[in-house]
Protein backbone atom coordinates (compact mmCIF):
# COMPACT_ATOMS: atom_id res chain seq x y z
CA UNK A 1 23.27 100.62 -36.07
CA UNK A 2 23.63 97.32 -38.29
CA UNK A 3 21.13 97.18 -41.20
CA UNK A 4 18.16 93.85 -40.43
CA UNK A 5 19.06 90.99 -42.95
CA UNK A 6 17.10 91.69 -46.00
CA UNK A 7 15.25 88.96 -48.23
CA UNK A 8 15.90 88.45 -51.82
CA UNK A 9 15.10 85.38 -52.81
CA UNK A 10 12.10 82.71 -52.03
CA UNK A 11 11.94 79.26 -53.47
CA UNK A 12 8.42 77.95 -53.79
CA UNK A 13 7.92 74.10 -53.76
CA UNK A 14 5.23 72.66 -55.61
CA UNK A 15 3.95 68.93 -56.29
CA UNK A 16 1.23 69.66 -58.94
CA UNK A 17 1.04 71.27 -62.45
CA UNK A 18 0.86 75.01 -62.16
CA UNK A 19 -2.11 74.39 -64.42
CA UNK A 20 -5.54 72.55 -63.63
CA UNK A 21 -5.50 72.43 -59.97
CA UNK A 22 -5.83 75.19 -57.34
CA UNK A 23 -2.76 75.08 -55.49
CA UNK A 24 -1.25 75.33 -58.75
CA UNK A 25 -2.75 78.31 -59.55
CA UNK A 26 -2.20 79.49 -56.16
CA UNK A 27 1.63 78.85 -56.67
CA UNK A 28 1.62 80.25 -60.12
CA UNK A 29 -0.19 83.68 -59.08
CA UNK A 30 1.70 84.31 -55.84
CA UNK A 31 4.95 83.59 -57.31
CA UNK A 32 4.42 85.81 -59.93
CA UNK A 33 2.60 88.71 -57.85
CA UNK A 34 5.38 89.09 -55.18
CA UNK A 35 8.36 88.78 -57.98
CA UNK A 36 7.08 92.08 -59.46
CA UNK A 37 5.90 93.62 -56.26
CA UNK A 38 8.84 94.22 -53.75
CA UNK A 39 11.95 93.14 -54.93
CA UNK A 40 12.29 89.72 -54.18
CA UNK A 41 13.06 87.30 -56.78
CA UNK A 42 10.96 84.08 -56.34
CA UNK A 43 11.68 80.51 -58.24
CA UNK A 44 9.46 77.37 -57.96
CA UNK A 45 10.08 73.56 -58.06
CA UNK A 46 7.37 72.18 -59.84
CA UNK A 47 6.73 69.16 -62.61
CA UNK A 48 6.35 71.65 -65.51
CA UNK A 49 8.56 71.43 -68.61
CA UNK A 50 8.71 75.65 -68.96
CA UNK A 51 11.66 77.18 -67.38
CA UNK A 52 10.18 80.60 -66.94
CA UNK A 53 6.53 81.98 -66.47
CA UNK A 54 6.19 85.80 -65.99
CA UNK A 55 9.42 85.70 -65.14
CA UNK A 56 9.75 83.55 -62.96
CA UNK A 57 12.32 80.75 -63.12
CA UNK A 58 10.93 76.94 -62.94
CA UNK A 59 12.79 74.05 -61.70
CA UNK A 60 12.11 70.92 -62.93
CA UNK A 61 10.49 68.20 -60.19
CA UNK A 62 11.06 64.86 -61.22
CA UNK A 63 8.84 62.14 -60.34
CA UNK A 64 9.03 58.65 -60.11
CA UNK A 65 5.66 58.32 -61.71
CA UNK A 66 2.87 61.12 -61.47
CA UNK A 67 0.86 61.00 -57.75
CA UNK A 68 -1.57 63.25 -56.57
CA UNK A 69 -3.56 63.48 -53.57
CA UNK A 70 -7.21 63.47 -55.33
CA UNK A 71 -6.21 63.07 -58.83
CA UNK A 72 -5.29 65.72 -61.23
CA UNK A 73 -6.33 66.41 -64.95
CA UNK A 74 -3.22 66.19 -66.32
CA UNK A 75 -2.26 63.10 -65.17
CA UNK A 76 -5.37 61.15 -65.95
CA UNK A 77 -4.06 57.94 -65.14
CA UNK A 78 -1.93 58.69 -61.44
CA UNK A 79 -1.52 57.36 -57.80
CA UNK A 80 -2.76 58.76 -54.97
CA UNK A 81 -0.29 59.25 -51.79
CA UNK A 82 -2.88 57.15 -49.45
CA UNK A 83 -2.33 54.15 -51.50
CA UNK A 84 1.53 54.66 -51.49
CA UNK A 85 3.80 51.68 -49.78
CA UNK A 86 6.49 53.17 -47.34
CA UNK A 87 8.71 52.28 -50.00
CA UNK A 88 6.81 54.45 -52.61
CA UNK A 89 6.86 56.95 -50.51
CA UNK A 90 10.91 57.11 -49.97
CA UNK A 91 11.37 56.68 -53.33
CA UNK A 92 8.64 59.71 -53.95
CA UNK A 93 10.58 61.86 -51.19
CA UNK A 94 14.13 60.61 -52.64
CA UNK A 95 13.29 62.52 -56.08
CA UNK A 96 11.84 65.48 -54.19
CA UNK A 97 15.00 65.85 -52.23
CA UNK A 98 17.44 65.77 -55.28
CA UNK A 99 15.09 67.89 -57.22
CA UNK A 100 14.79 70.40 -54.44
CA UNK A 101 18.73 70.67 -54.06
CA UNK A 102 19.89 71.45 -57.88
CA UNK A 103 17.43 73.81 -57.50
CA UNK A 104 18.74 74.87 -53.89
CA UNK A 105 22.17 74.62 -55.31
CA UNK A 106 21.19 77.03 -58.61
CA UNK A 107 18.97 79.57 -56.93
CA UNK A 108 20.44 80.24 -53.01
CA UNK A 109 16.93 80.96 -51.85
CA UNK A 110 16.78 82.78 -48.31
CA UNK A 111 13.62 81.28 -47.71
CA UNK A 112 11.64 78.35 -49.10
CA UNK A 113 7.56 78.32 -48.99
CA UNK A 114 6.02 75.02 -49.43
CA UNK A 115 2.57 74.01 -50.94
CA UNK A 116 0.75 71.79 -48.82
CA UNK A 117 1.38 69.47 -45.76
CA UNK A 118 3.13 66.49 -47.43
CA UNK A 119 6.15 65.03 -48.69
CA UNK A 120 7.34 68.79 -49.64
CA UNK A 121 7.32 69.74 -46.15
CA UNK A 122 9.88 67.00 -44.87
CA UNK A 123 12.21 67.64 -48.16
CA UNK A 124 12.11 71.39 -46.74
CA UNK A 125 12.83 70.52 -43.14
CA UNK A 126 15.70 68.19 -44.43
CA UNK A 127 17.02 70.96 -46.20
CA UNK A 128 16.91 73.25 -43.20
CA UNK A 129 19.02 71.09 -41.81
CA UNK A 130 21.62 70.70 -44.16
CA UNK A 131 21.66 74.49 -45.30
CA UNK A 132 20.52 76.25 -42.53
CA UNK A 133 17.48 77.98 -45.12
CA UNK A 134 14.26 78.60 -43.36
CA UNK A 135 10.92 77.44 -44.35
CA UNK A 136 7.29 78.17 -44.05
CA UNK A 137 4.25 76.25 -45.49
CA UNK A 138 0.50 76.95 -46.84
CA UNK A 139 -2.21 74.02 -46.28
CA UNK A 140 -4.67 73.70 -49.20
CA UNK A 141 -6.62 70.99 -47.55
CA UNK A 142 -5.73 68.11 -49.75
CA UNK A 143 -2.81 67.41 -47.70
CA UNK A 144 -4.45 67.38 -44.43
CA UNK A 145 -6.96 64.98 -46.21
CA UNK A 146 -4.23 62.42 -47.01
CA UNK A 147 -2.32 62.33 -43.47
CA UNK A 148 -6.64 61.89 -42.04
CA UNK A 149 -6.45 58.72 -44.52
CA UNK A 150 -3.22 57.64 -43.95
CA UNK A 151 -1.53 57.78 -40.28
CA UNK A 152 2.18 57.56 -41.98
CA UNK A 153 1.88 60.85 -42.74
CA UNK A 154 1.21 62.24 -39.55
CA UNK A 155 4.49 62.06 -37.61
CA UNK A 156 6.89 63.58 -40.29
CA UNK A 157 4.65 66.34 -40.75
CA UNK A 158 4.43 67.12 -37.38
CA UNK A 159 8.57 67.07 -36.83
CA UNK A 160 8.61 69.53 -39.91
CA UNK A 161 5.75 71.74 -38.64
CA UNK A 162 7.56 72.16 -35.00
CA UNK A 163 10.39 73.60 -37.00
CA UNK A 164 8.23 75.62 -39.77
CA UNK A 165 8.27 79.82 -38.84
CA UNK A 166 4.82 79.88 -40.16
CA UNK A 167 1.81 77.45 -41.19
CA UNK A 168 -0.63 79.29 -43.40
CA UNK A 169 -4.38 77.76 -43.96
CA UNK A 170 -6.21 78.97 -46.99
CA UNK A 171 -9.70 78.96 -44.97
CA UNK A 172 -10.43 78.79 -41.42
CA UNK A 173 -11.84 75.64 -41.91
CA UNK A 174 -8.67 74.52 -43.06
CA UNK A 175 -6.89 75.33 -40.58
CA UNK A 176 -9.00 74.42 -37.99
CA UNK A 177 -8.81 70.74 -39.71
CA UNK A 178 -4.93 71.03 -39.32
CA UNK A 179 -5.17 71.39 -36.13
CA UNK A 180 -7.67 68.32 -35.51
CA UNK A 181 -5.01 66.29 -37.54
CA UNK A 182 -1.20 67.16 -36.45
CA UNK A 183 -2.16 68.90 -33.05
CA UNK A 184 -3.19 72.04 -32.00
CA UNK A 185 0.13 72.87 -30.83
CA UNK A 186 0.36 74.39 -33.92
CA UNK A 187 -2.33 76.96 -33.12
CA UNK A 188 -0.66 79.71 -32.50
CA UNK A 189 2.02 79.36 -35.63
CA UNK A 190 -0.77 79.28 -37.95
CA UNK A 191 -2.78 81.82 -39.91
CA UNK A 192 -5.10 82.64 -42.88
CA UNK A 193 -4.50 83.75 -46.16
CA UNK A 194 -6.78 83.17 -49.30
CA UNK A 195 -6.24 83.23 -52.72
CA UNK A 196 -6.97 85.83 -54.86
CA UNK A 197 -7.30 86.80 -58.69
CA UNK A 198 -6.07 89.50 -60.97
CA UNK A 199 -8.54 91.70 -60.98
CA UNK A 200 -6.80 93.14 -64.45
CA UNK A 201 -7.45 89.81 -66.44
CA UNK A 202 -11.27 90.16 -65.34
CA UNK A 203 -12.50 93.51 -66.23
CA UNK A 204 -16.04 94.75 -64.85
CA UNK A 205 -16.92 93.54 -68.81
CA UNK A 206 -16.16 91.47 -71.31
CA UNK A 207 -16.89 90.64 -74.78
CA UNK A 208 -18.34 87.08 -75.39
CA UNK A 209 -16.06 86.09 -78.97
CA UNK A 210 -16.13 82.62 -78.94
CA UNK A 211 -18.15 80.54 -76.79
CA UNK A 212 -21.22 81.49 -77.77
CA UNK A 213 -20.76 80.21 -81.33
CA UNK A 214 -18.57 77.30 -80.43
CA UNK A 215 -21.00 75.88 -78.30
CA UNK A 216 -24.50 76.76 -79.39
CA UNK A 217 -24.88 79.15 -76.24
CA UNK A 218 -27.02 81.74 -78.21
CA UNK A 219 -30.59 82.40 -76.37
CA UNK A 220 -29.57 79.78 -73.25
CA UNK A 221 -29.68 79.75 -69.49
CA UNK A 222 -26.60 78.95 -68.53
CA UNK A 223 -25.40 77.02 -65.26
CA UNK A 224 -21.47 76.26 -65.11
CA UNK A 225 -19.77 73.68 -62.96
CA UNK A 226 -15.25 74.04 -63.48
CA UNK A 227 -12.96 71.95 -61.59
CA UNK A 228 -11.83 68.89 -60.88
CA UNK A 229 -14.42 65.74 -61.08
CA UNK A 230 -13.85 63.78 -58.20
CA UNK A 231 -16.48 62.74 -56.01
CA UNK A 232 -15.42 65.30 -53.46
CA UNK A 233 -16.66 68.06 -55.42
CA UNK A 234 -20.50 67.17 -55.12
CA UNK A 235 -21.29 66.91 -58.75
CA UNK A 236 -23.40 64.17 -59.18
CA UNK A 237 -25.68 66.30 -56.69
CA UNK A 238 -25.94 68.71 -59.52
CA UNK A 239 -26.52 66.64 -62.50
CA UNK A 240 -29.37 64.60 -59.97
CA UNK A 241 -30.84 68.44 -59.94
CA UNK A 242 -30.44 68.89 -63.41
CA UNK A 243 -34.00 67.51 -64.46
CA UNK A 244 -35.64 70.30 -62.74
CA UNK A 245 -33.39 73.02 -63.12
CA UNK A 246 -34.82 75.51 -66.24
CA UNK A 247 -31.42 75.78 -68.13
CA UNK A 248 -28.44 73.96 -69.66
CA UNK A 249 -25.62 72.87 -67.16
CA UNK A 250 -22.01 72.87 -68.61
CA UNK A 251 -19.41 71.13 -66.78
CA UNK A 252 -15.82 72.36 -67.34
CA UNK A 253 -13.11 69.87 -66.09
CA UNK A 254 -12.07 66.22 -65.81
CA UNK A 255 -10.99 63.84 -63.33
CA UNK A 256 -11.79 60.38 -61.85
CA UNK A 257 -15.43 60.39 -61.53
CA UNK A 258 -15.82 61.84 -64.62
CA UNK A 259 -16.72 58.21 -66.59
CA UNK A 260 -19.70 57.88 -63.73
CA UNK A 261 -20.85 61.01 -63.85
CA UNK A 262 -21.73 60.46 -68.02
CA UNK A 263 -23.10 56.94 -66.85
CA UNK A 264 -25.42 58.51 -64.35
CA UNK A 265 -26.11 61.71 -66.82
CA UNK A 266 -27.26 58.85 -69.59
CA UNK A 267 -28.99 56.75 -67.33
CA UNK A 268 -31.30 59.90 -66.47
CA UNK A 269 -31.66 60.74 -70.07
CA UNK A 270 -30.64 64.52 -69.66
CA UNK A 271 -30.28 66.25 -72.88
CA UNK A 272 -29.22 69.30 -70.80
CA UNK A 273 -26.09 68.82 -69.21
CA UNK A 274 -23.22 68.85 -71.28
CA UNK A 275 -19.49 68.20 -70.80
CA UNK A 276 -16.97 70.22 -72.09
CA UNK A 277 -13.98 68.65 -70.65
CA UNK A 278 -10.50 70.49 -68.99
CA UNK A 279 -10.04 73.98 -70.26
CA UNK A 280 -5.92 74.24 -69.53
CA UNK A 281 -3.71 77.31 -70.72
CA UNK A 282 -4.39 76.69 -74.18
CA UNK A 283 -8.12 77.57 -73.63
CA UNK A 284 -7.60 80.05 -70.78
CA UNK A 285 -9.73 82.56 -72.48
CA UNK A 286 -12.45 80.26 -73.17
CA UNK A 287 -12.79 79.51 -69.80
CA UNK A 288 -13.08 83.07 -69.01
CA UNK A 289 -15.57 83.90 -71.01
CA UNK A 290 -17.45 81.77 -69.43
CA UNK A 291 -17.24 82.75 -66.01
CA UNK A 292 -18.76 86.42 -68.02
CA UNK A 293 -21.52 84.35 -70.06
CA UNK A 294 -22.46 81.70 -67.06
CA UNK A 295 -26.23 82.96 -65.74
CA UNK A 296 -25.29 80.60 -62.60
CA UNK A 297 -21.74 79.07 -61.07
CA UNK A 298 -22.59 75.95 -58.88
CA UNK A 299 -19.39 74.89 -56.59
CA UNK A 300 -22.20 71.64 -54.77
CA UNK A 301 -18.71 70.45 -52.73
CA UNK A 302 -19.28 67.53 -50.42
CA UNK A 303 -16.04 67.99 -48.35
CA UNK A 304 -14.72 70.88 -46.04
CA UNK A 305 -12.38 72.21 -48.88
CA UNK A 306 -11.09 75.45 -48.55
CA UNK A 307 -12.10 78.64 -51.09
CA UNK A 308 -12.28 77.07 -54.27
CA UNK A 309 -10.28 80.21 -57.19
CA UNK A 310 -12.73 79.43 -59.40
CA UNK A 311 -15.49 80.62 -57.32
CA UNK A 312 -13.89 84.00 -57.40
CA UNK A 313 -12.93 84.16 -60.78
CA UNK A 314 -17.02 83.34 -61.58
CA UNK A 315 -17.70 86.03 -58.92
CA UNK A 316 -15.32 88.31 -60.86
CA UNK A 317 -17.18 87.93 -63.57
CA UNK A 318 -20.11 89.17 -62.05
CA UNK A 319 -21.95 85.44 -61.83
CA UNK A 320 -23.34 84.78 -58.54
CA UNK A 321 -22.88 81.87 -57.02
CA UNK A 322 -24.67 78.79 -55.57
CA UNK A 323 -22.68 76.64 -52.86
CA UNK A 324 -22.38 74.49 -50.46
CA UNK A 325 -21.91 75.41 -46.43
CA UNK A 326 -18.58 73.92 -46.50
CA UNK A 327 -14.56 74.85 -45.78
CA UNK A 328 -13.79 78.03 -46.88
CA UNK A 329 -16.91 78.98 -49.57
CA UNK A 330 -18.53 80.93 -46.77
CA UNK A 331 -15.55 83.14 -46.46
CA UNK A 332 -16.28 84.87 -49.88
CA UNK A 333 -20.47 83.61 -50.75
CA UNK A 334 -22.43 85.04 -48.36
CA UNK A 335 -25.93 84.18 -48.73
CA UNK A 336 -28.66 86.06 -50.28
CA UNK A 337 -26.03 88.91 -51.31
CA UNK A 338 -23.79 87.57 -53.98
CA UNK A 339 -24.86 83.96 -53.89
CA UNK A 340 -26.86 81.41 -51.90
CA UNK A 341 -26.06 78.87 -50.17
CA UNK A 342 -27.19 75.36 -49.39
CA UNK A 343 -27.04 72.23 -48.05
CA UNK A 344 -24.23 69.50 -48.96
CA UNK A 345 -25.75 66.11 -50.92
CA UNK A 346 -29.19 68.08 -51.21
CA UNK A 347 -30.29 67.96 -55.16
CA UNK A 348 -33.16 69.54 -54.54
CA UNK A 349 -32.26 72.55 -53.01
CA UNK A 350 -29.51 73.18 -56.00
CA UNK A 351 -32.67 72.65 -58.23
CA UNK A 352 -34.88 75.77 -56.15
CA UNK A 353 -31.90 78.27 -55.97
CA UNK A 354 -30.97 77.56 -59.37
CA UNK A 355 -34.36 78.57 -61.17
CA UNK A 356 -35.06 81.40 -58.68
CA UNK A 357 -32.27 83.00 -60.04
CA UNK A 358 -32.81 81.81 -63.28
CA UNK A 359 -36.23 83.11 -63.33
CA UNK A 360 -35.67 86.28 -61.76
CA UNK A 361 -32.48 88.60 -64.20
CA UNK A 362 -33.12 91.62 -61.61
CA UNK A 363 -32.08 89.46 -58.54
CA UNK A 364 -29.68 87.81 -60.84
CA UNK A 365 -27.90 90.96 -61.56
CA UNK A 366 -27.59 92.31 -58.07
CA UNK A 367 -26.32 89.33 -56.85
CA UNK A 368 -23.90 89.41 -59.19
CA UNK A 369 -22.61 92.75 -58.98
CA UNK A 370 -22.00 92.05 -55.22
CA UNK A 371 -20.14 89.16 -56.40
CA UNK A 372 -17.90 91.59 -58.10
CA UNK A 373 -17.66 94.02 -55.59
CA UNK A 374 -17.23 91.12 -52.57
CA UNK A 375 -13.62 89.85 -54.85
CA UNK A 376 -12.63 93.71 -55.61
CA UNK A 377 -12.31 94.28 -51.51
CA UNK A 378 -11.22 91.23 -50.53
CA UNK A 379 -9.48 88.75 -52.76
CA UNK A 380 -7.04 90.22 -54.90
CA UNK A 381 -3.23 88.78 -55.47
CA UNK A 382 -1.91 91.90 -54.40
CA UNK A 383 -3.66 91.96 -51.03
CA UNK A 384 -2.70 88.55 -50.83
CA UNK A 385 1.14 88.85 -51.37
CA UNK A 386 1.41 91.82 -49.23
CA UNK A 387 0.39 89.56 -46.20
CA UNK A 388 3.05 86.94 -47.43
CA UNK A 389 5.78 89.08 -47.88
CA UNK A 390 5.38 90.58 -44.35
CA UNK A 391 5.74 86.80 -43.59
CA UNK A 392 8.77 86.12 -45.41
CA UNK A 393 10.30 89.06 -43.63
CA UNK A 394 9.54 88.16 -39.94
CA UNK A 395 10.28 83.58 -41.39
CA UNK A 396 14.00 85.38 -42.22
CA UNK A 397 15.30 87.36 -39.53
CA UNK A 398 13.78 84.74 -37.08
CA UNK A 399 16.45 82.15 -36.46
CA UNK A 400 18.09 82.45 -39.86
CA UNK A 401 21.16 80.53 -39.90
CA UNK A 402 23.74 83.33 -40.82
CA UNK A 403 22.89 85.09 -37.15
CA UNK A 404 20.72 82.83 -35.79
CA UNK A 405 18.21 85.10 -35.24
CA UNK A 406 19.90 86.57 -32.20
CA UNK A 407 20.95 89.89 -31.30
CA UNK A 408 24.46 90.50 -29.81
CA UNK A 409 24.32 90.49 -26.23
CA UNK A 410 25.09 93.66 -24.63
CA UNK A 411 27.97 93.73 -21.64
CA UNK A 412 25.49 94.74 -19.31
CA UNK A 413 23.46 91.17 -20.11
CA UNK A 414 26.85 89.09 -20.47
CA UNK A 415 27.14 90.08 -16.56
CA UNK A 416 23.81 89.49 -15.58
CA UNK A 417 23.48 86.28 -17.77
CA UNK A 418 26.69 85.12 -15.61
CA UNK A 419 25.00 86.49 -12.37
CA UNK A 420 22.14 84.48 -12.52
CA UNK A 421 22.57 81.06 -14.09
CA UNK A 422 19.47 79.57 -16.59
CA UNK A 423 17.40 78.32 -13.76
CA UNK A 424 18.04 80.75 -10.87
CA UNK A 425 18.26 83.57 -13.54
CA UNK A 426 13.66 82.54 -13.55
CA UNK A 427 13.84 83.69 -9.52
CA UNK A 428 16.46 86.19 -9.61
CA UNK A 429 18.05 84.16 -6.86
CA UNK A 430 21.79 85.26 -7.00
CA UNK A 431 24.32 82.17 -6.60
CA UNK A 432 26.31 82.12 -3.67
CA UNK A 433 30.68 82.42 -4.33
CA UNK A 434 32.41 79.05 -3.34
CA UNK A 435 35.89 79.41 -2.03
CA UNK A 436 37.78 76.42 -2.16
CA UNK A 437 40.83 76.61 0.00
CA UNK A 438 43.46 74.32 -0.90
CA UNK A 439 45.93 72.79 0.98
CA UNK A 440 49.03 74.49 0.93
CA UNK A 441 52.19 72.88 -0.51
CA UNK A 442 54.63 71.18 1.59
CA UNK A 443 58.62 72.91 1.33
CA UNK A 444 60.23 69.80 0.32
């Protein structure tokens, strides 16, 4: 009985920073999570100037100049692919290709997993062609954003998606959006698979050792915004709440709206929201601490992004959370048991869920130990890349270009494959033997 092909290696492409941005993260956590878990080396393509993290190797992606699909903090001046001329564009997806193959070239990957539905996704299609490697892509949203803006995107995608073994969305909104966009031929290729975190970098407690001091946190209420500041992510809804609410807001994070949301904060006169700017590696463990010292984690979104990690790395910390109805929140905040939720663009209800937590630390504390116990069932990076790896398994053996996919035909099936021709073969309708006689030859 000959052994199935087995997987060793999976190339992960990446457009982003493994740092600052949640497909980043999403990269950097999976990557590492299924390298140590089952055998299979991984390797990502990715504009970061380490060459290993956690073992895992990093190739360089080199860009023509930095472009990002809603900005990213560290490139605060960038493009955005909806503003891109077709000629941007080629020359964008001309440096993706060459990066992708020294890297293809280096690594022999048996299977490459892209990061979102973009210029990525037609590099990996190309190389299917050329190399015969199979590929399968995860939607964060942002992507599917961009082709919605800009039509160019739409018909590449879809070539590269008929030929994709698997489309993962990271919410059901997500992927239900996918499907609006590129077709919902696509339906049945697709599933769901959220992020996760590790559950051993946020213990049940933790020691507050420098925040509190650093930031004159001592005796506060604290209400914590992190991400990017774009006007996507509702923010300006929060800091129009912040009059009312009865603590100090700190936002954590920087991006393009970040200039207008100071304006707006001065033009209010608030003396309590405060900005703390991006918290990247080098202040990792600031940032954690205060997803453990945060009273409150507000994620006021605008758009139908899918699960946000920081809302489960707050929830980890046992902070409950106030959201928005929107993409994939719901999947992890469920309201009135580890969070609430409210409307999108609504100040005012921020404002009421805000101080009825903040005035009540009972309710406070159950919600947040639900929090805990909601992202210790459900949303782990081990959970998470056992469902991918079960994926890579099925994305190999199915049409890989050593075998094709195909199992050897038995004799049995050679004759009945012969017996009944492709289109009689779907009516069993045996073809008839046609003797030719030919004339005989003449004696000369």
């Amino acid at each position: 009985m000959a052994k199935k092909p087995k997987i060793n290696k999976v190339l992960f492409l990446q457009c982003f920073p493994l740092w600052g941005c949640g497909s980043g993260t999403y990269t950097r956590e999976l990557a590492t999570e299924i390298n140590k878990a089952k055998k299979i080396k991984t390797a990502i393509v990715c504009p970061e100037s380490k060459e290993k993290h956690a073992g895992v190797k990093i190739y360089p992606l080199e860009l023509p100049f930095p472009v990002a699909f809603t900005g990213h903090p560290d490139w605060p001046v960038c493009r955005l692919y909806k503003d891109l001329s077709p000629k941007e564009i080629s020359q964008v997806f001309n440096f993706f290709l060459r990066s992708v193959i020294r890297a293809v070239d280096d690594f022999h990957p048996d299977l490459i997993h892209v990061q979102h539905i973009s210029l990525f996704l037609w590099v990996a299609n190309f190389i299917k062609a050329l190399y015969g490697i199979n590929f399968i892509v995860t939607s964060h949203g942002t992507g599917v954003l961009t082709a919605s803006e800009k039509k160019i995107f739409i018909a590449s995608s879809q070539d590269a998606l008929r030929r994709v073994k698997k489309i993962v969305a990271v919410s059901g909104d997500t992927k239900s959006w996918l499907l609006r966009v590129f077709g919902k031929e696509f339906s049945r290729k697709t599933r769901i698979i959220p992020g996760g975190i590790y559950l051993e970098n946020f213990p049940p407690e933790r020691k507050i050792r420098i925040i509190n001091k650093k930031y004159k946190l001592k005796d506060k209420k604290v209400v914590l915004f992190s991400g990017k500041l774009t006007p996507q992510k509702g923010v300006f809804y929060l800091i129009n709440a912040a009059k009312d609410i009865k603590g100090d807001i700190y936002i954590l994070g920087d991006g393009p709206e970040k200039k207008n949301l100071e304006d707006l904060t001065y033009k209010l006169k608030l003396e309590n929201v405060h900005f703390l700017g991006y918290m990247g590696d080098e202040k990792k463990e600031e940032l954690e601490e205060f997803y453990y010292r945060a009273d409150i984690f507000v994620a006021p979104s605008v758009w139908d992004e899918p699960l946000g990690l920081v809302i489960l790395e707050a929830m980890a910390g046992k902070t409950p959370v106030i959201a928005t109805r929107k993409g994939g929140i719901p999947l992890a905040v469920k309201d009135g048991i580890n969070g609430f939720l409210v409307r999108p663009k609504n100040s005012r209800q921020i404002t009421e869920a805000c101080n009825k937590l903040l005035e009540n630390d009972e309710l406070r504390k159950k919600l947040g130990d639900a929090a805990r116990q909601t992202v210790e069932k459900k949303f782990t990076w081990k959970k998470t890349a056992q469902k991918y790896i079960r994926i890579y398994k099925k994305a190999y053996t199915n049409g890989n270009n050593k075998k094709n996919g195909k199992k050897k035909a038995t004799v049995k099936q050679k004759k009945r494959k012969k017996k009944y021709p492709a289109l009689l073969r779907l009516f069993r309708i045996k073809t008839p033997k046609i003797r030719i006689k030919r004339p005989k030859k003449r004696a000369s």
